[in-house]
N, C-alpha and C. Protein backbone atom coordinates (compact mmCIF):
# COMPACT_ATOMS: atom_id res chain seq x y z
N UNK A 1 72.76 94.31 103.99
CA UNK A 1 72.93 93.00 104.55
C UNK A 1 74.38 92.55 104.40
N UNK A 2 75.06 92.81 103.07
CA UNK A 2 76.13 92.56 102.95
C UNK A 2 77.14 93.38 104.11
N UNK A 3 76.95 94.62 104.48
CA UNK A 3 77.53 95.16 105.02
C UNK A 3 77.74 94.81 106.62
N UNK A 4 76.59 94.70 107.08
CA UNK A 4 76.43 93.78 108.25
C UNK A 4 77.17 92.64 108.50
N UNK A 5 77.40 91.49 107.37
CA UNK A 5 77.49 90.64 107.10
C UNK A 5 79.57 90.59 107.40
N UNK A 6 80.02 91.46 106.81
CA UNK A 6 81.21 91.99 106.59
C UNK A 6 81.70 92.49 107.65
N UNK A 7 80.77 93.88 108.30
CA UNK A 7 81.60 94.25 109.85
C UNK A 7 81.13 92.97 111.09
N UNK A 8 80.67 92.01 111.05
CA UNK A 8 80.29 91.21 111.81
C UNK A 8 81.78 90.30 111.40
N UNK A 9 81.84 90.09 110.16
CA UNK A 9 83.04 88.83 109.70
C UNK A 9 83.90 89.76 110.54
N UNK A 10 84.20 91.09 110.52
CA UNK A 10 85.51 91.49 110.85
C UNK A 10 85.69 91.39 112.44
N UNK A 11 84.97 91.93 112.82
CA UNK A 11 84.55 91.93 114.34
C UNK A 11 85.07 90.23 114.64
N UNK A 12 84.55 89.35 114.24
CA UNK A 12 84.52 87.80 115.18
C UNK A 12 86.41 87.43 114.63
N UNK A 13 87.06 88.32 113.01
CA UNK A 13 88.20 87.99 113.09
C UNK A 13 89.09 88.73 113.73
N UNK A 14 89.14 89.98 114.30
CA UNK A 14 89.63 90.36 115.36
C UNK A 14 89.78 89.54 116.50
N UNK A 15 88.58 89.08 117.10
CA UNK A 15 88.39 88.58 118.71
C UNK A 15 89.33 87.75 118.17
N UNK A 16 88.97 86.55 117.07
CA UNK A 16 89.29 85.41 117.11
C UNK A 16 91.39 85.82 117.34
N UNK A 17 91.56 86.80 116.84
CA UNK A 17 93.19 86.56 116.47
C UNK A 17 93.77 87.41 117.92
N UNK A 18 92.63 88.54 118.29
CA UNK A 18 92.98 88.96 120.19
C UNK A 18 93.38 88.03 121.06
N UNK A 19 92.52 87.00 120.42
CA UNK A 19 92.55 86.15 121.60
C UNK A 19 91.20 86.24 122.58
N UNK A 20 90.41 86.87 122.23
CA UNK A 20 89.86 87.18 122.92
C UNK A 20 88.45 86.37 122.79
N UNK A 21 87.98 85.49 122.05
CA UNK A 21 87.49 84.50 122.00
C UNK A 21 87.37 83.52 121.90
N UNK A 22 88.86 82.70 122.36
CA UNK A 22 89.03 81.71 122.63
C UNK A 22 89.38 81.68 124.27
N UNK A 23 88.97 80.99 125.09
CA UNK A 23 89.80 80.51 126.81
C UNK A 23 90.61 81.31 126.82
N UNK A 24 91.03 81.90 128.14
CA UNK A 24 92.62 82.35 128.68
C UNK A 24 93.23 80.88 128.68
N UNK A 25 94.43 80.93 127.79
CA UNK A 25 95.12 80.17 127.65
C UNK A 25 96.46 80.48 128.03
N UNK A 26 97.08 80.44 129.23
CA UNK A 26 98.27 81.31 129.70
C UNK A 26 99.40 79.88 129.35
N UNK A 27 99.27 79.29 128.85
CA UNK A 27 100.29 78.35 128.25
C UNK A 27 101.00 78.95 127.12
N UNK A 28 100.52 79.40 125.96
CA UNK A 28 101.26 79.94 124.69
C UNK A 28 102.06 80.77 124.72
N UNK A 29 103.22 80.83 124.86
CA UNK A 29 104.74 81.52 125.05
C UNK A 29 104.94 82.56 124.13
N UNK A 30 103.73 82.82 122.91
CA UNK A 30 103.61 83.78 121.87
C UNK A 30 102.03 84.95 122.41
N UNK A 31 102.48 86.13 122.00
CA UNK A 31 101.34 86.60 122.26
C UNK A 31 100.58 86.98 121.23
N UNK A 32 98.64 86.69 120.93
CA UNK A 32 98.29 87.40 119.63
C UNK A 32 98.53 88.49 119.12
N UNK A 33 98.69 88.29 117.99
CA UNK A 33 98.82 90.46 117.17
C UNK A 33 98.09 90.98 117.61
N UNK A 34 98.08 92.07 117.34
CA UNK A 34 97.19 93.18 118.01
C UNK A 34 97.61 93.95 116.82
N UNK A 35 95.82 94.46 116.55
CA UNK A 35 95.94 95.05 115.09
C UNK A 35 95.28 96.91 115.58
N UNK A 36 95.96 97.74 115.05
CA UNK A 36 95.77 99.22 115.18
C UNK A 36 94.43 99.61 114.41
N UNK A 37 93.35 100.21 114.75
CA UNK A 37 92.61 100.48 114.16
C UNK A 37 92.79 101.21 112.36
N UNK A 38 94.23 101.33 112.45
CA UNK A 38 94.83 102.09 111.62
C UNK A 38 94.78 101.05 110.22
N UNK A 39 95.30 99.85 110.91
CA UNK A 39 95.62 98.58 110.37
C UNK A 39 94.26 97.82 109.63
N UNK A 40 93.12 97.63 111.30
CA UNK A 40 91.81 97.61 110.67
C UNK A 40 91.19 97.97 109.52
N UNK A 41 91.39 99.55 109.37
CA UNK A 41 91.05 100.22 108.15
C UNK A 41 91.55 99.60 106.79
N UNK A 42 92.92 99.49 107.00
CA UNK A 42 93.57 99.47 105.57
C UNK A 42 93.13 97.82 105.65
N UNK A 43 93.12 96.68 106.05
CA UNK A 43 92.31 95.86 105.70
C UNK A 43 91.01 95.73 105.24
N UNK A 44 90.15 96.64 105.61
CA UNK A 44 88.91 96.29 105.83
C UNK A 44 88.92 96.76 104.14
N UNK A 45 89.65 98.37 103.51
CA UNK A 45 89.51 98.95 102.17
C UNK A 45 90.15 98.01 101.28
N UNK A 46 91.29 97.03 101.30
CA UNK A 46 92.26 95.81 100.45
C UNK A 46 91.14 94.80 100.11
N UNK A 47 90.14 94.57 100.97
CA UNK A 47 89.24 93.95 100.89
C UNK A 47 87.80 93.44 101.29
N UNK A 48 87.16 94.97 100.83
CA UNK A 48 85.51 95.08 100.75
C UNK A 48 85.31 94.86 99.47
N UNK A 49 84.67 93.84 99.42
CA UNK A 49 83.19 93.72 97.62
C UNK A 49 82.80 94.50 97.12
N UNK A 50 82.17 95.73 98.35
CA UNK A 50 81.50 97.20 97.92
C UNK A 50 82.00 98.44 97.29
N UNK A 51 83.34 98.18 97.97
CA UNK A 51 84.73 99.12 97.12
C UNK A 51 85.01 98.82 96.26
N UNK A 52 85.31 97.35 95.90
CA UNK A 52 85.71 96.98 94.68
C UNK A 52 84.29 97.35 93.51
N UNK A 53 83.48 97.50 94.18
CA UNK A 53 82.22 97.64 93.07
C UNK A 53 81.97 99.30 92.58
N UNK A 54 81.98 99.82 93.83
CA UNK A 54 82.60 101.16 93.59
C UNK A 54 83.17 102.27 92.45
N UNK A 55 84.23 100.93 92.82
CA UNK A 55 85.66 101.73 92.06
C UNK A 55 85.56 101.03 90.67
N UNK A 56 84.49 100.31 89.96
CA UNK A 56 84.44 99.69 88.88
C UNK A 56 83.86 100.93 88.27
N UNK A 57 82.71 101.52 89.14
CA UNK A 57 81.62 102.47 88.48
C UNK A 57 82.35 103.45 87.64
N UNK A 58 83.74 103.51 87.87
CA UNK A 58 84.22 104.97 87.69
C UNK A 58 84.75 104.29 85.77
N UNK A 59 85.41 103.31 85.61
CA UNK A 59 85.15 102.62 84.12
C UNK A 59 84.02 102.95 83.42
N UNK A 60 83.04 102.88 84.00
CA UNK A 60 81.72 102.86 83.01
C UNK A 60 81.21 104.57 82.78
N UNK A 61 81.85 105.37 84.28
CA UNK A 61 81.40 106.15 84.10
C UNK A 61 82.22 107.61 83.07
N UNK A 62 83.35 107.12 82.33
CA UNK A 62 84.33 107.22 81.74
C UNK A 62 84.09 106.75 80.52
N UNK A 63 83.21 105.39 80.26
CA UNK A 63 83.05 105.10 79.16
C UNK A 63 81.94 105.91 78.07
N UNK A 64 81.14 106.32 79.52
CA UNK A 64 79.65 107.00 79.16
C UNK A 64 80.27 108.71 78.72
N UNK A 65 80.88 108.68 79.19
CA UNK A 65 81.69 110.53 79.15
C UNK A 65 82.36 110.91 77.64
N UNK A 66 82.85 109.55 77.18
CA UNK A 66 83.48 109.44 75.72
C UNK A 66 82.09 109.00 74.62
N UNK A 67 81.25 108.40 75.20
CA UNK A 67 80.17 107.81 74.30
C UNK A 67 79.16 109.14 74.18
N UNK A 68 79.18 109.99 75.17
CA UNK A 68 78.35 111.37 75.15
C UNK A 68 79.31 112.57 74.28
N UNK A 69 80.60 112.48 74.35
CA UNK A 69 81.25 113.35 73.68
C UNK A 69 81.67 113.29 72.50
N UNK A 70 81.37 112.10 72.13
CA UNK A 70 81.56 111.51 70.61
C UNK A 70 81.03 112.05 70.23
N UNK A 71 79.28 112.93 70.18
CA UNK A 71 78.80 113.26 69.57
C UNK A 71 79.03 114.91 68.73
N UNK A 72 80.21 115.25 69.57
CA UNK A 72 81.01 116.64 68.90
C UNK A 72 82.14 116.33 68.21
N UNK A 73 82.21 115.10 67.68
CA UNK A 73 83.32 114.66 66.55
C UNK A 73 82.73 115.56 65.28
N UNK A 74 83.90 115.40 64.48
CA UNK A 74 83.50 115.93 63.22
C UNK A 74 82.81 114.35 62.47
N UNK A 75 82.07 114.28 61.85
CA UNK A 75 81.96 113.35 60.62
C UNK A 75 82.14 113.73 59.58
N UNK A 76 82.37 112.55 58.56
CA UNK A 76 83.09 112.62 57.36
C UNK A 76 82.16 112.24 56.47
N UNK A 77 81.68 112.19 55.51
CA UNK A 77 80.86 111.47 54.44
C UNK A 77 81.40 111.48 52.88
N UNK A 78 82.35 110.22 52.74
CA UNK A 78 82.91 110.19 51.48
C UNK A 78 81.76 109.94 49.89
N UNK A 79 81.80 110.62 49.11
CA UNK A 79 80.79 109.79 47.44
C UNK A 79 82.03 109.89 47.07
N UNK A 80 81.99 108.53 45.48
CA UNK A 80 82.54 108.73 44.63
C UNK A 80 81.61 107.91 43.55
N UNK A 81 82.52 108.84 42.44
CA UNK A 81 81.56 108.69 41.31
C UNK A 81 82.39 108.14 40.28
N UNK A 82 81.92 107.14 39.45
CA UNK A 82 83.04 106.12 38.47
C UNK A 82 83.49 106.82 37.76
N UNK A 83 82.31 107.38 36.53
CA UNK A 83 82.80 107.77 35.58
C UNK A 83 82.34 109.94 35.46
N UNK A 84 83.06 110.73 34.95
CA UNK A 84 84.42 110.79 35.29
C UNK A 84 84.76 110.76 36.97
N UNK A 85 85.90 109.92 37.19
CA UNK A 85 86.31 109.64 38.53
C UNK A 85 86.17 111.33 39.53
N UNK A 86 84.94 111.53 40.17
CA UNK A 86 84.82 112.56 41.25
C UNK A 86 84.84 111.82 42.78
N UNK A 87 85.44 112.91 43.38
CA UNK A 87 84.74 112.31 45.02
C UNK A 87 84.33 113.92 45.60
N UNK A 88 83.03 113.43 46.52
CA UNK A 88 82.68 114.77 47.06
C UNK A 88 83.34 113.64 48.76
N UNK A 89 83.29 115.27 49.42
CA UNK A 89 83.80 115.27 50.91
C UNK A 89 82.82 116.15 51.54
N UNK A 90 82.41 115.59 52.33
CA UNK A 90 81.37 116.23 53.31
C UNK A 90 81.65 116.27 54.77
N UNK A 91 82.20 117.31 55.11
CA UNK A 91 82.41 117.20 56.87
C UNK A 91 81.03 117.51 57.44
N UNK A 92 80.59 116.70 58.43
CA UNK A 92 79.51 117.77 59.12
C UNK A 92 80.16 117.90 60.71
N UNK A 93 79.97 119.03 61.60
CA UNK A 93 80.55 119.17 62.60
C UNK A 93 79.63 119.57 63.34
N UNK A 94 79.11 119.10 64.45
CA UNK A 94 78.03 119.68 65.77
C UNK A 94 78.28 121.23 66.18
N UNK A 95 77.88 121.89 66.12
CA UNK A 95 78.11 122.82 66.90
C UNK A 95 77.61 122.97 68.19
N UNK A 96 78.13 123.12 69.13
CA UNK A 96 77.05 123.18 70.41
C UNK A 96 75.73 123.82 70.33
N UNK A 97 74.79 123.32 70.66
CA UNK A 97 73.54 123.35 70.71
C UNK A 97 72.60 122.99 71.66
N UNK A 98 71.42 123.37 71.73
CA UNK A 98 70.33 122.79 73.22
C UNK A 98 70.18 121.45 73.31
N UNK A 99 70.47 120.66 71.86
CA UNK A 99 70.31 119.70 72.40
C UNK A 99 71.80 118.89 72.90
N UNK A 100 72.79 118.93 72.27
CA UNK A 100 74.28 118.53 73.07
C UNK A 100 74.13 119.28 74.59
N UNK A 101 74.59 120.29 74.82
CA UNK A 101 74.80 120.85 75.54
C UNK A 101 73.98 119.66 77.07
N UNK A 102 72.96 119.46 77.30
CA UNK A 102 72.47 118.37 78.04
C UNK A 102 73.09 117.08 78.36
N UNK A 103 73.58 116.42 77.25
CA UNK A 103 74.09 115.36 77.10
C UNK A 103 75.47 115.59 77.75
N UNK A 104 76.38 116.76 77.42
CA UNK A 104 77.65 116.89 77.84
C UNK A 104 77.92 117.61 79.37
N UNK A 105 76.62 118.05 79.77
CA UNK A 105 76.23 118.00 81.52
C UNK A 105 75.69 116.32 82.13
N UNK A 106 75.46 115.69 81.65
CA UNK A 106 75.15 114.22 82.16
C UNK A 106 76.23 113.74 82.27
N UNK A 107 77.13 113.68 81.29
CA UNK A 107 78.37 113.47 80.97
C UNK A 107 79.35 113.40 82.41
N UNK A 108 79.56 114.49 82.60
CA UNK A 108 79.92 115.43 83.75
C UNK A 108 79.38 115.07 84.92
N UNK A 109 78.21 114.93 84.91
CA UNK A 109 76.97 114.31 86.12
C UNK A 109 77.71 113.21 86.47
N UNK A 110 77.44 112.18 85.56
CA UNK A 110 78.43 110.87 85.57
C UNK A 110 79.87 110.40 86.78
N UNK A 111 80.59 111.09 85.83
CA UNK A 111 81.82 110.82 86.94
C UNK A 111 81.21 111.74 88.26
N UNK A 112 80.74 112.33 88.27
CA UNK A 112 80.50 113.18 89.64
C UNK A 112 79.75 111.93 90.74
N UNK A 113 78.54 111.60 90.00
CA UNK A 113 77.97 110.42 90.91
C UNK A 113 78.68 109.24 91.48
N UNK A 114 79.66 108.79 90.28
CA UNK A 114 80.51 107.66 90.55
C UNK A 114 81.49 108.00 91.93
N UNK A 115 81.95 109.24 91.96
CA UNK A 115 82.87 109.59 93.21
C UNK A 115 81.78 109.90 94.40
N UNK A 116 81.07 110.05 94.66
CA UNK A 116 80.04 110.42 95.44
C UNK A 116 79.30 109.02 95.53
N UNK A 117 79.23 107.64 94.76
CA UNK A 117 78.73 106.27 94.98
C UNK A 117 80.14 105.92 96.27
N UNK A 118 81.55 106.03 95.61
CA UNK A 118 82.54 105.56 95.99
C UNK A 118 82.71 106.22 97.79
N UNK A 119 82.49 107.11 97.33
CA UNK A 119 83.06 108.21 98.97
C UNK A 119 82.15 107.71 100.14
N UNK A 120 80.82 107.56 99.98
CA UNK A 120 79.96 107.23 100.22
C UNK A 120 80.12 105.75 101.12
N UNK A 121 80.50 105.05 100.25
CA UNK A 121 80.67 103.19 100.46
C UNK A 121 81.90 103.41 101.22
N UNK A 122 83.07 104.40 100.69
CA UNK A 122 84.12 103.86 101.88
C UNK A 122 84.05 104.84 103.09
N UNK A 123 82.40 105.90 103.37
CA UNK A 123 82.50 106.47 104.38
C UNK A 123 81.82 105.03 105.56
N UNK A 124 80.99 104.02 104.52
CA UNK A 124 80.09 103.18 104.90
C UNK A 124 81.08 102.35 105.75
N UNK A 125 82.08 101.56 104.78
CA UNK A 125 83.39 101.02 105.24
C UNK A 125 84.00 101.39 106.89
N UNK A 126 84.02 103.01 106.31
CA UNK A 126 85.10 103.40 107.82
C UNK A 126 84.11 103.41 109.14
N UNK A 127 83.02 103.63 109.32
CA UNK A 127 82.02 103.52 110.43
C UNK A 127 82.39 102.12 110.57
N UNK A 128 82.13 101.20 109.55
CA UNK A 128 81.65 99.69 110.14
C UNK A 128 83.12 99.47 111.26
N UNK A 129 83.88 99.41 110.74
CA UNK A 129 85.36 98.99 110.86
C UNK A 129 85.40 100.15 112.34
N UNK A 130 84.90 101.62 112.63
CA UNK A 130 85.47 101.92 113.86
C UNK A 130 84.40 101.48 114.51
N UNK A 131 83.37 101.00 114.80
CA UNK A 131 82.21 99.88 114.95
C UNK A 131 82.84 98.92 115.85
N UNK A 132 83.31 98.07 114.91
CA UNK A 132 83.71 96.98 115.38
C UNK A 132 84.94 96.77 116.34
N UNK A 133 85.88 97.75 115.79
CA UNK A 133 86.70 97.84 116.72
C UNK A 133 86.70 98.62 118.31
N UNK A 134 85.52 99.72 118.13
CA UNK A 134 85.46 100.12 119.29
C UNK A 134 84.28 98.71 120.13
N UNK A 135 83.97 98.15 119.97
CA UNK A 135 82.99 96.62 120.00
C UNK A 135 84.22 95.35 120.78
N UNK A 136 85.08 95.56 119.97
CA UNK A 136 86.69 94.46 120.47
C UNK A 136 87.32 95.15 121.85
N UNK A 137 87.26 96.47 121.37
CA UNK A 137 88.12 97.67 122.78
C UNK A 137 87.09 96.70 123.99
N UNK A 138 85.99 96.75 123.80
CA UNK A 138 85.14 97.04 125.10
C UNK A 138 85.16 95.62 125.29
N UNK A 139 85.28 95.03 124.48
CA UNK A 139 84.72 93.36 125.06
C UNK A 139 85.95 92.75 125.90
N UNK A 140 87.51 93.74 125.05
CA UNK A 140 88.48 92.86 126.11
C UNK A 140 88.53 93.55 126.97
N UNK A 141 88.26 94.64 126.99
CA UNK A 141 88.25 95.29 128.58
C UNK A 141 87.74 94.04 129.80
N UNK A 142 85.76 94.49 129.15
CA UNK A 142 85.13 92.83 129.58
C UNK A 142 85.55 91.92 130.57
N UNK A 143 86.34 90.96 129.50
CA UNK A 143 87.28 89.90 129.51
C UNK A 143 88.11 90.00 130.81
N UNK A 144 89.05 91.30 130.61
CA UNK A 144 90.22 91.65 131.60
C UNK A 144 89.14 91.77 132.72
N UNK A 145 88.00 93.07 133.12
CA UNK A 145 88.03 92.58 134.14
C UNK A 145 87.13 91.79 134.82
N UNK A 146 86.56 90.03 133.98
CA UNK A 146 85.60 89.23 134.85
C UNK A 146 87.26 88.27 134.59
N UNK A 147 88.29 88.51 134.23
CA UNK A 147 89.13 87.42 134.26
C UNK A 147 90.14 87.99 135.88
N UNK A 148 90.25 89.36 136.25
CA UNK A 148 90.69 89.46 137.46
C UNK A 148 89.87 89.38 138.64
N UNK A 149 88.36 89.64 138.27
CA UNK A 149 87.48 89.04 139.17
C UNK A 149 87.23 88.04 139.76
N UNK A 150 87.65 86.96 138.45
CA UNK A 150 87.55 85.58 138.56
C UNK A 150 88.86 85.32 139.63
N UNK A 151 89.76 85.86 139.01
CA UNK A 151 91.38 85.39 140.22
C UNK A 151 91.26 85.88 141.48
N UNK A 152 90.54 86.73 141.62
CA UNK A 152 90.66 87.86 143.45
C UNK A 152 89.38 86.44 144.28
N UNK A 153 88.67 85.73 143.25
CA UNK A 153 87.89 84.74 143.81
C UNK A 153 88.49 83.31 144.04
N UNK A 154 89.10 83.20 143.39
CA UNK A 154 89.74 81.87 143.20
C UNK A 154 90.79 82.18 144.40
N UNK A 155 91.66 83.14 144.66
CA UNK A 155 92.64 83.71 145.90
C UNK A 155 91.88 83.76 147.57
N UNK A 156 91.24 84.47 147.14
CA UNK A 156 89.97 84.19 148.58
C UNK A 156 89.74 83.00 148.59
């Protein structure tokens, strides 16, 4: 819905800045921009919600990659004892095993999904956006020709 919502916003701000949905107004001594589909794009990616949400996933999915790999740290386990002053030192260290070994493929899974959420949303992005613009191509065509239709009538 959002997405809809978004290539529709883009679509009506095109026309609106073509010109192409407001009157022929042959008074204005300036002509509207005219934006390159090229241009389209890199607007539409500066500012989609869905990209930006995207590209958050890849934080978390980075955070989850260090919170799964923590578990092949060494640990430490200090005693000490008052009297006579001893300390024991206890390293324990994971060795890879059936059960890590899982965890540090999810791991991995992780960022993999996050680029594959992302690629995904801005393949979603680039359809909407050549959508809309091939939608603007055709409408001023349209325009151009019920507006020379209109003049070859008005001349007769």
């Amino acid at each position: 819905m959002k997405k809809a919502r978004f290539s529709l916003l883009l679509v009506s701000w095109l026309i609106g800045w073509t010109g192409l949905g407001l009157a022929a107004d042959e008074s204005h001594a300036t002509s509207p921009p005219i934006y390159s589909l090229t241009r389209c794009l890199q607007i539409a990616v500066e500012h989609n919600p869905d990209l930006r949400v995207a590209s958050t996933q890849f934080i978390g999915a980075k955070g989850k990659v260090i919170q799964l790999r923590a578990i092949l740290y060494p640990t430490v386990n200090v005693q000490a004892l008052t009297t006579p002053l001893d300390i024991y030192v206890q390293f324990q260290e994971v060795i890879y095993n059936r059960a890590t070994f899982p965890q540090l493929r999810l791991g991995r899974l992780t960022e993999e999904q996050a680029c594959i959420n992302y690629r995904q949303t801005l393949n979603d992005v680039v359809f909407q956006v050549r959508q809309g613009f091939a939608n603007v191509l055709a409408t001023r065509q349209r325009a151009d020709i019920v507006r020379e239709f209109s003049k070859g009538k008005v001349e007769a």
